[in-house]
Each structure stands twice: as structure tokens, then as C-alpha cells.
N, C-alpha and C. Protein backbone atom coordinates (compact mmCIF):
# COMPACT_ATOMS: atom_id res chain seq x y z
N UNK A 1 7.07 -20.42 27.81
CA UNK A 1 7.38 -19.25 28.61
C UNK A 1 8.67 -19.48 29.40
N UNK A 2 8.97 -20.89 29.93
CA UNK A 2 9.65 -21.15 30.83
C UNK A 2 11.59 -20.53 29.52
N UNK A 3 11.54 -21.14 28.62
CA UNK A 3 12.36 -21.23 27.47
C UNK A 3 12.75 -19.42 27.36
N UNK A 4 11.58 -18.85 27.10
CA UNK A 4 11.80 -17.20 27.26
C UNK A 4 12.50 -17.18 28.27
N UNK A 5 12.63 -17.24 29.31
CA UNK A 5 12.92 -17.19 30.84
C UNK A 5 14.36 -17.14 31.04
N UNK A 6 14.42 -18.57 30.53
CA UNK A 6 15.96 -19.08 30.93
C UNK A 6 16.86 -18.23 29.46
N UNK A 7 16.28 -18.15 27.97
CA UNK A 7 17.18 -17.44 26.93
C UNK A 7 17.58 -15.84 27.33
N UNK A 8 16.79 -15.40 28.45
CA UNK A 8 16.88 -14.44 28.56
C UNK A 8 17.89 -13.91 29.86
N UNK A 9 17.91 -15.24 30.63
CA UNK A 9 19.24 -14.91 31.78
C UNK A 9 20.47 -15.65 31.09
N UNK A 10 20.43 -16.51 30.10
CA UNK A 10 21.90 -16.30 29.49
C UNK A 10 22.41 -15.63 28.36
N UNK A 11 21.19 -14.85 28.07
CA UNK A 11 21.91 -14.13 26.84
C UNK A 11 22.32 -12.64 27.53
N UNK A 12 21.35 -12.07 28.42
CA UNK A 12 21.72 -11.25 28.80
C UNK A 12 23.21 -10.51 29.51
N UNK A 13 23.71 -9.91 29.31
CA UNK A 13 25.50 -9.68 29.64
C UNK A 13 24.95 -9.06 31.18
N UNK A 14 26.01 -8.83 32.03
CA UNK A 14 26.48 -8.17 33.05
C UNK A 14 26.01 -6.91 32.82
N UNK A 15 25.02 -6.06 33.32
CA UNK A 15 25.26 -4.11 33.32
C UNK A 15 26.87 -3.78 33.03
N UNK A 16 26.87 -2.72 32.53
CA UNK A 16 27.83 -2.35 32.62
C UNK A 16 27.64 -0.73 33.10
N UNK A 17 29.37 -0.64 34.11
CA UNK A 17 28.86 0.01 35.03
C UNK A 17 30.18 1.38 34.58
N UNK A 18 29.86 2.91 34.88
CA UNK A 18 30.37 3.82 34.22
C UNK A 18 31.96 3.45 34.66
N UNK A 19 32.61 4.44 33.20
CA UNK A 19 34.18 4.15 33.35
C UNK A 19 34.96 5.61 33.38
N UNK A 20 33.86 6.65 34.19
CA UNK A 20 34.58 7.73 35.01
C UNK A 20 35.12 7.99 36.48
N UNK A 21 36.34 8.11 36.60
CA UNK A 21 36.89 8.35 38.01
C UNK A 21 37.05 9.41 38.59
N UNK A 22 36.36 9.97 39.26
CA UNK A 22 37.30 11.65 39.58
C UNK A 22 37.51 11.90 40.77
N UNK A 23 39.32 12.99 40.61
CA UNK A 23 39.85 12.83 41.43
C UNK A 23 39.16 14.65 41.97
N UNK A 24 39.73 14.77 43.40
CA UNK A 24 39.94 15.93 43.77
C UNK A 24 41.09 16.69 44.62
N UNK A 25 41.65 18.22 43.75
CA UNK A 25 42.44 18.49 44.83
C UNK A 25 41.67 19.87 45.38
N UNK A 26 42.37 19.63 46.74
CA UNK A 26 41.93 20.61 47.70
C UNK A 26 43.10 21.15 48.94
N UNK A 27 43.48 21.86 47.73
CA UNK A 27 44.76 22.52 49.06
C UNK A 27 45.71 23.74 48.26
N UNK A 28 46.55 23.87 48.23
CA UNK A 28 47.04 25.45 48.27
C UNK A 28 47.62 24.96 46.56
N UNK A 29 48.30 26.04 46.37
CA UNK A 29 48.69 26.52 44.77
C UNK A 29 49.53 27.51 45.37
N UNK A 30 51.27 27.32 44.90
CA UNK A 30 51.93 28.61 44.69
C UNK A 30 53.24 28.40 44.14
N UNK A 31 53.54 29.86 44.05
CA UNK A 31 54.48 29.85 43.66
C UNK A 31 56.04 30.66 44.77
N UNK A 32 57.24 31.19 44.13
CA UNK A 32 57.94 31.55 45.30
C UNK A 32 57.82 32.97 46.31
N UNK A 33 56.65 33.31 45.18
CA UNK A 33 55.99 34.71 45.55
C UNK A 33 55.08 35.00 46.24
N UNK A 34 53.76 33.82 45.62
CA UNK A 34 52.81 33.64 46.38
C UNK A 34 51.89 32.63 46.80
N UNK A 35 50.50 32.56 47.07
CA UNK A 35 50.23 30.82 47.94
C UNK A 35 48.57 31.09 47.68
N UNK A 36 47.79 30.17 47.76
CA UNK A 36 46.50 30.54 46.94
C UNK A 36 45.50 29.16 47.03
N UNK A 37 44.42 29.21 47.95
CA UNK A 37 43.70 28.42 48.23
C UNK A 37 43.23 28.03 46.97
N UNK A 38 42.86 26.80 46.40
CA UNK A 38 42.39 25.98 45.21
C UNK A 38 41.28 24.68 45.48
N UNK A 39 40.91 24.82 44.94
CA UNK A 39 39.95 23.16 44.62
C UNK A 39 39.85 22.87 43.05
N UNK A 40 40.07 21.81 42.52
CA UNK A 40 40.42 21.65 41.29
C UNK A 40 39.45 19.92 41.40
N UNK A 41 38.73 19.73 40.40
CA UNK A 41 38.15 18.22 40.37
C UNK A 41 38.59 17.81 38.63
N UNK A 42 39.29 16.79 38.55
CA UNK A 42 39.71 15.95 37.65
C UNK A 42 39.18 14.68 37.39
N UNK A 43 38.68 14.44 36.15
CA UNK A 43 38.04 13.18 35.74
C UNK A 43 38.52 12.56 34.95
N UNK A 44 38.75 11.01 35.09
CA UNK A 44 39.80 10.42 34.18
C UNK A 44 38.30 9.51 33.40
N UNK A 45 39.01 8.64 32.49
CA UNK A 45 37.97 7.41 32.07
C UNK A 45 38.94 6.66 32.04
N UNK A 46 38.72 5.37 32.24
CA UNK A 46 39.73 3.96 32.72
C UNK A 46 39.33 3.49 31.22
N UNK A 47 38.30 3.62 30.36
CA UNK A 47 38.04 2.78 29.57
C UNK A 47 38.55 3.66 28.13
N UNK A 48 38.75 5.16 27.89
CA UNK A 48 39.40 5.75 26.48
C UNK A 48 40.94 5.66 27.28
N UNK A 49 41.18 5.61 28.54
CA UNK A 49 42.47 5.96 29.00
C UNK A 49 43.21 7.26 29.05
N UNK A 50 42.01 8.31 29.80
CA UNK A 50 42.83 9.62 29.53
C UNK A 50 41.90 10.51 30.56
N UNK A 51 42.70 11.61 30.65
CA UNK A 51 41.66 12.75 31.41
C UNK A 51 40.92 13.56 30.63
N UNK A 52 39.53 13.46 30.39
CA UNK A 52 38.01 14.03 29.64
C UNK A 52 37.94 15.26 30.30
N UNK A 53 38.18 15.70 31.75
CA UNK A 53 37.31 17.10 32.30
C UNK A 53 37.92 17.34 33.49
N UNK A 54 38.14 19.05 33.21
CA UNK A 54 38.83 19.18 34.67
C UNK A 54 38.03 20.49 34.54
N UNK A 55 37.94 21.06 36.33
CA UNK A 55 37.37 22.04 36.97
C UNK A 55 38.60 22.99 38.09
N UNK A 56 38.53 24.15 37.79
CA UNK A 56 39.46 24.69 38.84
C UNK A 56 39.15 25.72 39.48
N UNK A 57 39.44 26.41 40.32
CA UNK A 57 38.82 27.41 40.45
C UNK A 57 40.06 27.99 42.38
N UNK A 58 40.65 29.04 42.13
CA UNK A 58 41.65 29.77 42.90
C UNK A 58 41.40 30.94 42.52
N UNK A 59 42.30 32.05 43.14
CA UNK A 59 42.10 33.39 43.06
C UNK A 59 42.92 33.55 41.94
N UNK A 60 43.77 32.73 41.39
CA UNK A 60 44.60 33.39 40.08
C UNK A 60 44.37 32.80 39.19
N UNK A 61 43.57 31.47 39.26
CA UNK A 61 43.43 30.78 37.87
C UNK A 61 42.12 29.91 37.92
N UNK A 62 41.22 30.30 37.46
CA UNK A 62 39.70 29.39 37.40
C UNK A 62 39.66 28.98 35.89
N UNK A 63 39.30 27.39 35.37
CA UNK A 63 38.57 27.33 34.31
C UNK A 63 37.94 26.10 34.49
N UNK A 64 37.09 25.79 33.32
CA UNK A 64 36.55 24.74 33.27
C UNK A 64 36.89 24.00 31.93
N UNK A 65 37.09 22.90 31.93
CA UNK A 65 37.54 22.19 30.78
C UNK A 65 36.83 20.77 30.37
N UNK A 66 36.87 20.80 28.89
CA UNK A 66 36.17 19.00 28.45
C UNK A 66 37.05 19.10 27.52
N UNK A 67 37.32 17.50 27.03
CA UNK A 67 38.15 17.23 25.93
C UNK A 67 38.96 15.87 26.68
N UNK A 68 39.88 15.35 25.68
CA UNK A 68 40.57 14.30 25.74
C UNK A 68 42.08 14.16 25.88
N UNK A 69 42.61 14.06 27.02
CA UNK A 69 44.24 14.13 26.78
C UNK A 69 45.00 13.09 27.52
N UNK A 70 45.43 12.25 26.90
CA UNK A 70 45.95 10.86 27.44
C UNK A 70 47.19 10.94 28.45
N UNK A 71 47.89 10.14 28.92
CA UNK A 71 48.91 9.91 29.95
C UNK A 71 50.03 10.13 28.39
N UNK A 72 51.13 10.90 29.25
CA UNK A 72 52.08 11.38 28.57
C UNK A 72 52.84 10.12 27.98
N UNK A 73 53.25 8.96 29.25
CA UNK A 73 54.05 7.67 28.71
C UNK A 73 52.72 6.51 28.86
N UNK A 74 53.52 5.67 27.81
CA UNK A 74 52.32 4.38 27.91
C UNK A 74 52.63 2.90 28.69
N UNK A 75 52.59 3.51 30.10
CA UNK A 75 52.59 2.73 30.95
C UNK A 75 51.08 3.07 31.90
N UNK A 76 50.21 2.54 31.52
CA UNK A 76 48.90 2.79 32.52
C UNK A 76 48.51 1.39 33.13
N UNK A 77 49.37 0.41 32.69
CA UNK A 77 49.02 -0.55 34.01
C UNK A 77 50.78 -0.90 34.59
N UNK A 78 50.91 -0.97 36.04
CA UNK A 78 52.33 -1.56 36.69
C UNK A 78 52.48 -3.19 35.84
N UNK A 79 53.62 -3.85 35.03
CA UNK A 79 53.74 -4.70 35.20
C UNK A 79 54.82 -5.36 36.25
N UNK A 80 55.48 -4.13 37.00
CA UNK A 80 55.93 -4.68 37.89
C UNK A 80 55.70 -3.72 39.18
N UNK A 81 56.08 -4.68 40.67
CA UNK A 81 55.63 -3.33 41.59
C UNK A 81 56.77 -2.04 41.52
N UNK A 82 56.79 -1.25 41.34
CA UNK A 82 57.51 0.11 41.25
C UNK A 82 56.52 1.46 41.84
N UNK A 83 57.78 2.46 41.62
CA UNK A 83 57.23 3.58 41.56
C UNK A 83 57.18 4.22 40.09
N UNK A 84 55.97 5.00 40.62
CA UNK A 84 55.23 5.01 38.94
C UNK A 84 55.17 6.82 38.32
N UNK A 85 55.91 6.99 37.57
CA UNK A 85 55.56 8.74 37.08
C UNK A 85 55.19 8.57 35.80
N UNK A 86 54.21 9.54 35.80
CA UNK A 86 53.43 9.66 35.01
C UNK A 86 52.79 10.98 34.55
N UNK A 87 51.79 11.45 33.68
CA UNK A 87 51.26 12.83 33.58
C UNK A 87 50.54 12.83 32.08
N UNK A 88 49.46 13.95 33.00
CA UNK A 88 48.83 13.83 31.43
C UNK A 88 49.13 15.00 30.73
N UNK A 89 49.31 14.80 29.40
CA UNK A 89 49.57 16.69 28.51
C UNK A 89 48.90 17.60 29.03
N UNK A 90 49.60 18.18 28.82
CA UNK A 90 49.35 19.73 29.30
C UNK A 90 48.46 19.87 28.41
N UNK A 91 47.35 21.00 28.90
CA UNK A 91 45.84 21.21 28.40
C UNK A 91 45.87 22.38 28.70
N UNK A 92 44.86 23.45 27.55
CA UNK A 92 44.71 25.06 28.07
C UNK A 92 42.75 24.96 27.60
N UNK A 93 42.70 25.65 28.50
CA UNK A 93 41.42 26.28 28.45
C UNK A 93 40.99 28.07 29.02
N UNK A 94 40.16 28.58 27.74
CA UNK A 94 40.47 30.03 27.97
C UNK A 94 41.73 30.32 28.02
N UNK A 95 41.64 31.32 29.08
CA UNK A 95 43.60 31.94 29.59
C UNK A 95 44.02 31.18 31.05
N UNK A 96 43.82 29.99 30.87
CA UNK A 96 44.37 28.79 31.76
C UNK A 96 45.18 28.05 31.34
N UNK A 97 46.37 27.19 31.84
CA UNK A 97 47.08 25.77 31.40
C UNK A 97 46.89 25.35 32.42
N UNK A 98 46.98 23.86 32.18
CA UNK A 98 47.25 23.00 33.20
C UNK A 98 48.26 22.03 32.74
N UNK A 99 48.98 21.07 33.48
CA UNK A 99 49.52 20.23 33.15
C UNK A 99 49.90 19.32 35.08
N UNK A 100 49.46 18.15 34.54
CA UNK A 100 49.24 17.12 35.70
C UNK A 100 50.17 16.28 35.45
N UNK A 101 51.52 16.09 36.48
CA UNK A 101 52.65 15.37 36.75
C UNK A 101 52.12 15.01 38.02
N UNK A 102 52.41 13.23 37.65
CA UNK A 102 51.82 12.58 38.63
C UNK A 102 53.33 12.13 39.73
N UNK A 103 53.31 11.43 40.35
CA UNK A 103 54.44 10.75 41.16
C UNK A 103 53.73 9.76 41.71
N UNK A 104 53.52 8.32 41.67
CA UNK A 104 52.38 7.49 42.29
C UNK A 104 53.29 7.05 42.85
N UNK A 105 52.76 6.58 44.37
CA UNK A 105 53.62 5.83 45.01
C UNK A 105 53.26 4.34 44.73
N UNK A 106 54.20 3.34 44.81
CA UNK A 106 54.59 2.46 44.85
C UNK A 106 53.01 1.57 44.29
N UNK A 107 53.18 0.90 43.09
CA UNK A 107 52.35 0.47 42.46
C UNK A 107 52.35 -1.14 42.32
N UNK A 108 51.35 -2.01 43.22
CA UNK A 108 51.91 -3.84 42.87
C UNK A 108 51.62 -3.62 41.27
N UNK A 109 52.03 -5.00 41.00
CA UNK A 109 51.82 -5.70 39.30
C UNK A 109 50.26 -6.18 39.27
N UNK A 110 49.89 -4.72 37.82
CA UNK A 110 48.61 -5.39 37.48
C UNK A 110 47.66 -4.48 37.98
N UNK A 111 48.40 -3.43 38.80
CA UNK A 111 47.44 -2.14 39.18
C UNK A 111 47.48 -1.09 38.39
N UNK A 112 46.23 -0.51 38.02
CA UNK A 112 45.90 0.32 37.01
C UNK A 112 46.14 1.67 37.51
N UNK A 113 47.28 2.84 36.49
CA UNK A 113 47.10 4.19 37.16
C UNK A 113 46.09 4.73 37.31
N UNK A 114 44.70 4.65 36.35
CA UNK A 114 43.72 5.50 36.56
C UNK A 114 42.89 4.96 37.67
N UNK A 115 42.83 3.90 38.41
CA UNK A 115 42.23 3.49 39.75
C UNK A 115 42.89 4.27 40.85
N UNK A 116 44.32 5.07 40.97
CA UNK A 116 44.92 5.03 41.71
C UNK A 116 45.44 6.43 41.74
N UNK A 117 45.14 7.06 41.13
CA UNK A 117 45.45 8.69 41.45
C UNK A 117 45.47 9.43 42.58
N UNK A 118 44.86 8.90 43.44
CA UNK A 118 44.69 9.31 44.56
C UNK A 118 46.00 8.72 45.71
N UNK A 119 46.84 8.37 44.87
CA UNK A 119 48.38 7.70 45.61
C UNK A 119 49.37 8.41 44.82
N UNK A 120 49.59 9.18 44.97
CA UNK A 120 50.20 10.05 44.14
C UNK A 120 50.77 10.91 45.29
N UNK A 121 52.03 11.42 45.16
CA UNK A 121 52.90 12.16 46.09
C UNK A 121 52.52 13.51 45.99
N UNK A 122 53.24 14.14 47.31
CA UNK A 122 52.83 15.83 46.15
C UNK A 122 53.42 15.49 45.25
N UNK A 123 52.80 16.77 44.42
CA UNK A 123 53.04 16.68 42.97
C UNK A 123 54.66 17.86 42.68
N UNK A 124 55.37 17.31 41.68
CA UNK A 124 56.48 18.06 41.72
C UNK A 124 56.06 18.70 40.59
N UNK A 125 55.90 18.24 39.07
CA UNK A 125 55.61 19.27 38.31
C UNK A 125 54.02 19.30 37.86
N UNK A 126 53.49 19.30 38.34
CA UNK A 126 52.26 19.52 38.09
C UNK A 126 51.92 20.95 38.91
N UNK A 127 50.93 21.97 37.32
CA UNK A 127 50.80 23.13 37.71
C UNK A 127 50.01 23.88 36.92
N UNK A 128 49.45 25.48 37.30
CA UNK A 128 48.59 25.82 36.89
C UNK A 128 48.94 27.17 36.17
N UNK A 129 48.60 27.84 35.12
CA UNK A 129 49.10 28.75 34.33
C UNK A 129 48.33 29.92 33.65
N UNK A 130 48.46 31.09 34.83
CA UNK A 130 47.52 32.02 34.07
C UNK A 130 48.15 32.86 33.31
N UNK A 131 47.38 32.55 31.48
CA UNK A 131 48.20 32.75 30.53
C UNK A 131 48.37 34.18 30.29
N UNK A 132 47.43 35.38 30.99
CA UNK A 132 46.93 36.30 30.78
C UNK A 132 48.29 37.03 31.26
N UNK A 133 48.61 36.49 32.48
CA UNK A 133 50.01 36.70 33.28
C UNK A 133 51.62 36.18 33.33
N UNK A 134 51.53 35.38 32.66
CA UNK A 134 52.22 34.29 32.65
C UNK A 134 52.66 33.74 33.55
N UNK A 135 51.62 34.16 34.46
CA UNK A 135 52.25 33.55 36.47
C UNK A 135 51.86 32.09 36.20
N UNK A 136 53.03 31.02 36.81
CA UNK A 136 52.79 30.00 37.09
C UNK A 136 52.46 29.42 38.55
N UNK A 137 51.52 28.54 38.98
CA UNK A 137 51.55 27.86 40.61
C UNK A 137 51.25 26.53 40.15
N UNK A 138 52.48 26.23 41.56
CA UNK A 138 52.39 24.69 41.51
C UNK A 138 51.47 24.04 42.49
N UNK A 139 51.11 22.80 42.30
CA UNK A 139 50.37 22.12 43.29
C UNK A 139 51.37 21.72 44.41
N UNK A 140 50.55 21.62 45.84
CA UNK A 140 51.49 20.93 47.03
C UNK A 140 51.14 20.22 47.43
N UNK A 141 50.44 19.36 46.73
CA UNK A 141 48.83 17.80 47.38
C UNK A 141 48.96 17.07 46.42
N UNK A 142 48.66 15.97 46.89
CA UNK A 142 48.00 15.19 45.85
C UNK A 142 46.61 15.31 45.72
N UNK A 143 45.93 14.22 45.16
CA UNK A 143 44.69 14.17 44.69
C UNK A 143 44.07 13.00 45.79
N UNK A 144 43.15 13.28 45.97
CA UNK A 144 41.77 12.36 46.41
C UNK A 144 40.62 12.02 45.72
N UNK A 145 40.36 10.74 45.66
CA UNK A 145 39.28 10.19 45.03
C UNK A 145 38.20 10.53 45.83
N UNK A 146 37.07 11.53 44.75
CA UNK A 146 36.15 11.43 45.07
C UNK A 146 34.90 10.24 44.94
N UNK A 147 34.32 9.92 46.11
CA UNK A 147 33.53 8.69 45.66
C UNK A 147 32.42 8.51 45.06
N UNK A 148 32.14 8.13 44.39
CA UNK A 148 30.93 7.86 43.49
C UNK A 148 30.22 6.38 43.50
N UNK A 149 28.90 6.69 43.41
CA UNK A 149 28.25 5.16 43.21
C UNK A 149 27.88 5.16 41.66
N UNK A 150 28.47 3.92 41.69
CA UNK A 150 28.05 3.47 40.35
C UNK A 150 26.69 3.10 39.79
N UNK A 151 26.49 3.67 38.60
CA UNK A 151 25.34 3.15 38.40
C UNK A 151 25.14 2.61 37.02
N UNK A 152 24.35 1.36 37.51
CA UNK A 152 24.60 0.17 36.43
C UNK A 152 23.64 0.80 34.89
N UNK A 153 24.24 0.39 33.87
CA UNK A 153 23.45 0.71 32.88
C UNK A 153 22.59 -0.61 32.44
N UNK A 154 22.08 -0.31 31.58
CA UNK A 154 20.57 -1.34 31.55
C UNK A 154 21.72 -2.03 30.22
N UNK A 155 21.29 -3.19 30.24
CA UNK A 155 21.80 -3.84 28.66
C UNK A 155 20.74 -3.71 27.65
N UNK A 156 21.17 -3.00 26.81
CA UNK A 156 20.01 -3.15 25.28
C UNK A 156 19.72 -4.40 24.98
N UNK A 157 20.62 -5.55 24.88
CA UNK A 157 20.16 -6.80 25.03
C UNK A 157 18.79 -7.16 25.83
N UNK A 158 18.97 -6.75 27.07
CA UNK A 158 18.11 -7.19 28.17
C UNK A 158 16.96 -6.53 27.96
N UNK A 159 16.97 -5.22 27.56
CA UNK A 159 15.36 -4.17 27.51
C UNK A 159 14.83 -5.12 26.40
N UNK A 160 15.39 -5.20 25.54
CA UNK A 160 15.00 -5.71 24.20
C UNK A 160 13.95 -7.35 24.17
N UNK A 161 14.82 -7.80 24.94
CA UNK A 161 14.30 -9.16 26.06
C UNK A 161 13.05 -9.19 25.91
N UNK A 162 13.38 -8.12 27.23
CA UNK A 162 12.19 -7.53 28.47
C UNK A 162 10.64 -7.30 26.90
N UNK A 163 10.75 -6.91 26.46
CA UNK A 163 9.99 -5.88 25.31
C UNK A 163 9.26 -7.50 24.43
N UNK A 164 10.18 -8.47 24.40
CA UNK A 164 9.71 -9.58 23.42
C UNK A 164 9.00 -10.13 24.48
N UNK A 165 9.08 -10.47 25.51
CA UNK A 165 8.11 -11.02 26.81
C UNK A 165 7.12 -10.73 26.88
N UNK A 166 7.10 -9.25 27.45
CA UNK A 166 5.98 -8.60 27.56
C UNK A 166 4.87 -8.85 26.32
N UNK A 167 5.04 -8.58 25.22
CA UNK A 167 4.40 -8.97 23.98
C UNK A 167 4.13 -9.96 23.73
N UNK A 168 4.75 -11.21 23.92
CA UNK A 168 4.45 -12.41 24.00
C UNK A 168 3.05 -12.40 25.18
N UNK A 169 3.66 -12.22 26.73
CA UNK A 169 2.51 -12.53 27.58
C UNK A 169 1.56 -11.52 27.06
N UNK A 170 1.29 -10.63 26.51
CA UNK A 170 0.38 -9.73 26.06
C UNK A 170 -0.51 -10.45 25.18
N UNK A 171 -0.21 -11.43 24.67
CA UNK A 171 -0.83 -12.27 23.42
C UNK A 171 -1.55 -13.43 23.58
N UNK A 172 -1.08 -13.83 25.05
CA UNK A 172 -1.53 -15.18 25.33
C UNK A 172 -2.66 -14.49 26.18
N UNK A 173 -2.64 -13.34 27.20
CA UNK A 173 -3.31 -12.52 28.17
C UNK A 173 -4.79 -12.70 27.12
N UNK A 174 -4.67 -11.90 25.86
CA UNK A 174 -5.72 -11.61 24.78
C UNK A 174 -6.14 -12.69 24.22
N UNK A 175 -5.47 -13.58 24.22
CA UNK A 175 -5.90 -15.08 23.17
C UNK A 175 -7.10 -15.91 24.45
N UNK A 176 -6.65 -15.83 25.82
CA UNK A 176 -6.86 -16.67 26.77
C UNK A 176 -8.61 -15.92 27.03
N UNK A 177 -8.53 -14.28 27.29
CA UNK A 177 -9.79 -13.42 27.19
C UNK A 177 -10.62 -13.85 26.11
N UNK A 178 -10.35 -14.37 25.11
CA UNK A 178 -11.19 -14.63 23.53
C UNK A 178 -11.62 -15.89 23.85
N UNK A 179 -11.31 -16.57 24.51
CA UNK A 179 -11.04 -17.52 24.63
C UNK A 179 -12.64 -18.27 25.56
């Protein structure tokens, strides 16, 4: 039993813990005409390397979006400290566009953009597009990380473990009763 015990805390890996980030903006949208309260939530994944899902919702342009659209250049980690621009393709959903031009401020070596969205300047070209109109608004914020707790996933390794144990002590439980 003891042998079960110990094969089972070194085979078992680390949880692994989700590889979605999302950001949020919350502040105005306009253009030279007009100005337009917004909340928009953006979700990146650190682990395909791209933005999966965005949410928007203003008086001139609401949609909701899923799908996959990577960082425009392929620089997603600093190898040196700089300032970092960046953006992901432009994306349409329904009679919406979007397109997210980042400006990160000042990035050490070895820091990942998708940890860090939330350091991002206003945004210069990043903006929203109702196609119906062809009115464009720009963002005047950056983004804020919304926080999330992580939650660990189970290792199939480990359930699997767990499952040969149990059955085992299940056997000796019944052998020992006969017994």
C-alpha cells in the first residue's frame, strides 16, 4: 500500500491551472462627433496565444463574439525591456468590427504581453465599427484586468490513481471480511 502511495505522488503532475485572461474596458468610445459610454470584456488565452472572446455593449455598437485571432506581430514575449505595440486582427461580429491596437507601456525582458494588457496606454488605434453605419469610435482607456481565481484542474493521471487505490483497498477490505 505504502508503494501505491508514494507511485502516486510522483507520478502525479502539478494541476494545471486555466490559460484564460480577461481584460476589461470601461470608459467612453468616440468619435469627433460623438462620445458614448461602453464596457467591453476581452479574453485572451496565454496558452493558443490569441484573443478567443470579446463582449461589448454601447449605445452604437453591441456584440458578442467567440473565435480565434492572434497578435498582429510575433512578438508576445519582451526580449528586451522596451515599449511594446502590438494588436490583435481586426474581428467582425454581426454588424460590428473591432480591432484592438495595443500601446504597452514599458515591458522588462521575459514579460509576457498576454499577462499584461492591462499596461497598455490609451489606446490610439484601437476601435469599434458599426458596420450598419459605417460610424467608427475609438477607445480612450486602456484595459483592466479583471481578476479571476484560478481553478486547478484535476490530473487524469491522478483520478486514474485515485480509482486503482480505491479498488485495490476495496479488495483487501473484502478479502480481510472473508477472512
Amino acid at each position: 500500500m505504502k508503494t501505491i502511495l508514494i507511485l502516486l505522488v510522483m507520478l502525479a503532475p502539478a494541476a494545471a491551472s486555466a490559460s484564460l485572461i480577461t481584460y476589461a474596458y470601461t470608459s467612453r468610445i468616440e468619435n469627433p462627433t460623438e462620445s458614448h459610454e461602453a464596457v467591453g470584456l476581452f479574453t485572451v488565452d496565454d496558452q493558443r496565444r490569441g484573443l478567443v472572446s470579446a463582449s461589448f455593449v454601447s449605445d452604437p455598437v453591441n456584440f458578442e463574439w467567440e473565435g480565434f485571432v492572434p497578435l498582429m506581430y510575433e512578438q508576445p514575449v519582451s526580449s528586451v525591456g522596451q515599449l511594446y505595440e502590438n494588436g490583435f486582427h481586426r474581428f467582425e461580429s454581426g454588424r460590428a468590427a473591432c480591432f484592438l491596437y495595443l500601446d504597452l507601456f514599458f515591458l522588462d525582458a521575459g514579460e509576457d504581453i498576454f499577462h499584461n494588457l492591462d499596461r497598455t496606454a490609451p489606446f490610439e488605434g484601437a476601435n469599434v465599427e458599426n458596420l450598419d453605419t459605417g460610424t467608427t469610435y475609438w477607445f480612450i482607456a486602456g484595459l483592466t484586468k479583471v481578476r479571476t481565481v484560478d481553478v486547478p484542474e484535476p490530473s487524469p493521471l491522478l483520478l486514474s490513481l485515485l480509482g486503482v487505490v480505491a479498488l485495490a483497498t476495496r479488495r483487501v477490505l473484502l478479502r480481510r471480511r472473508k477472512a
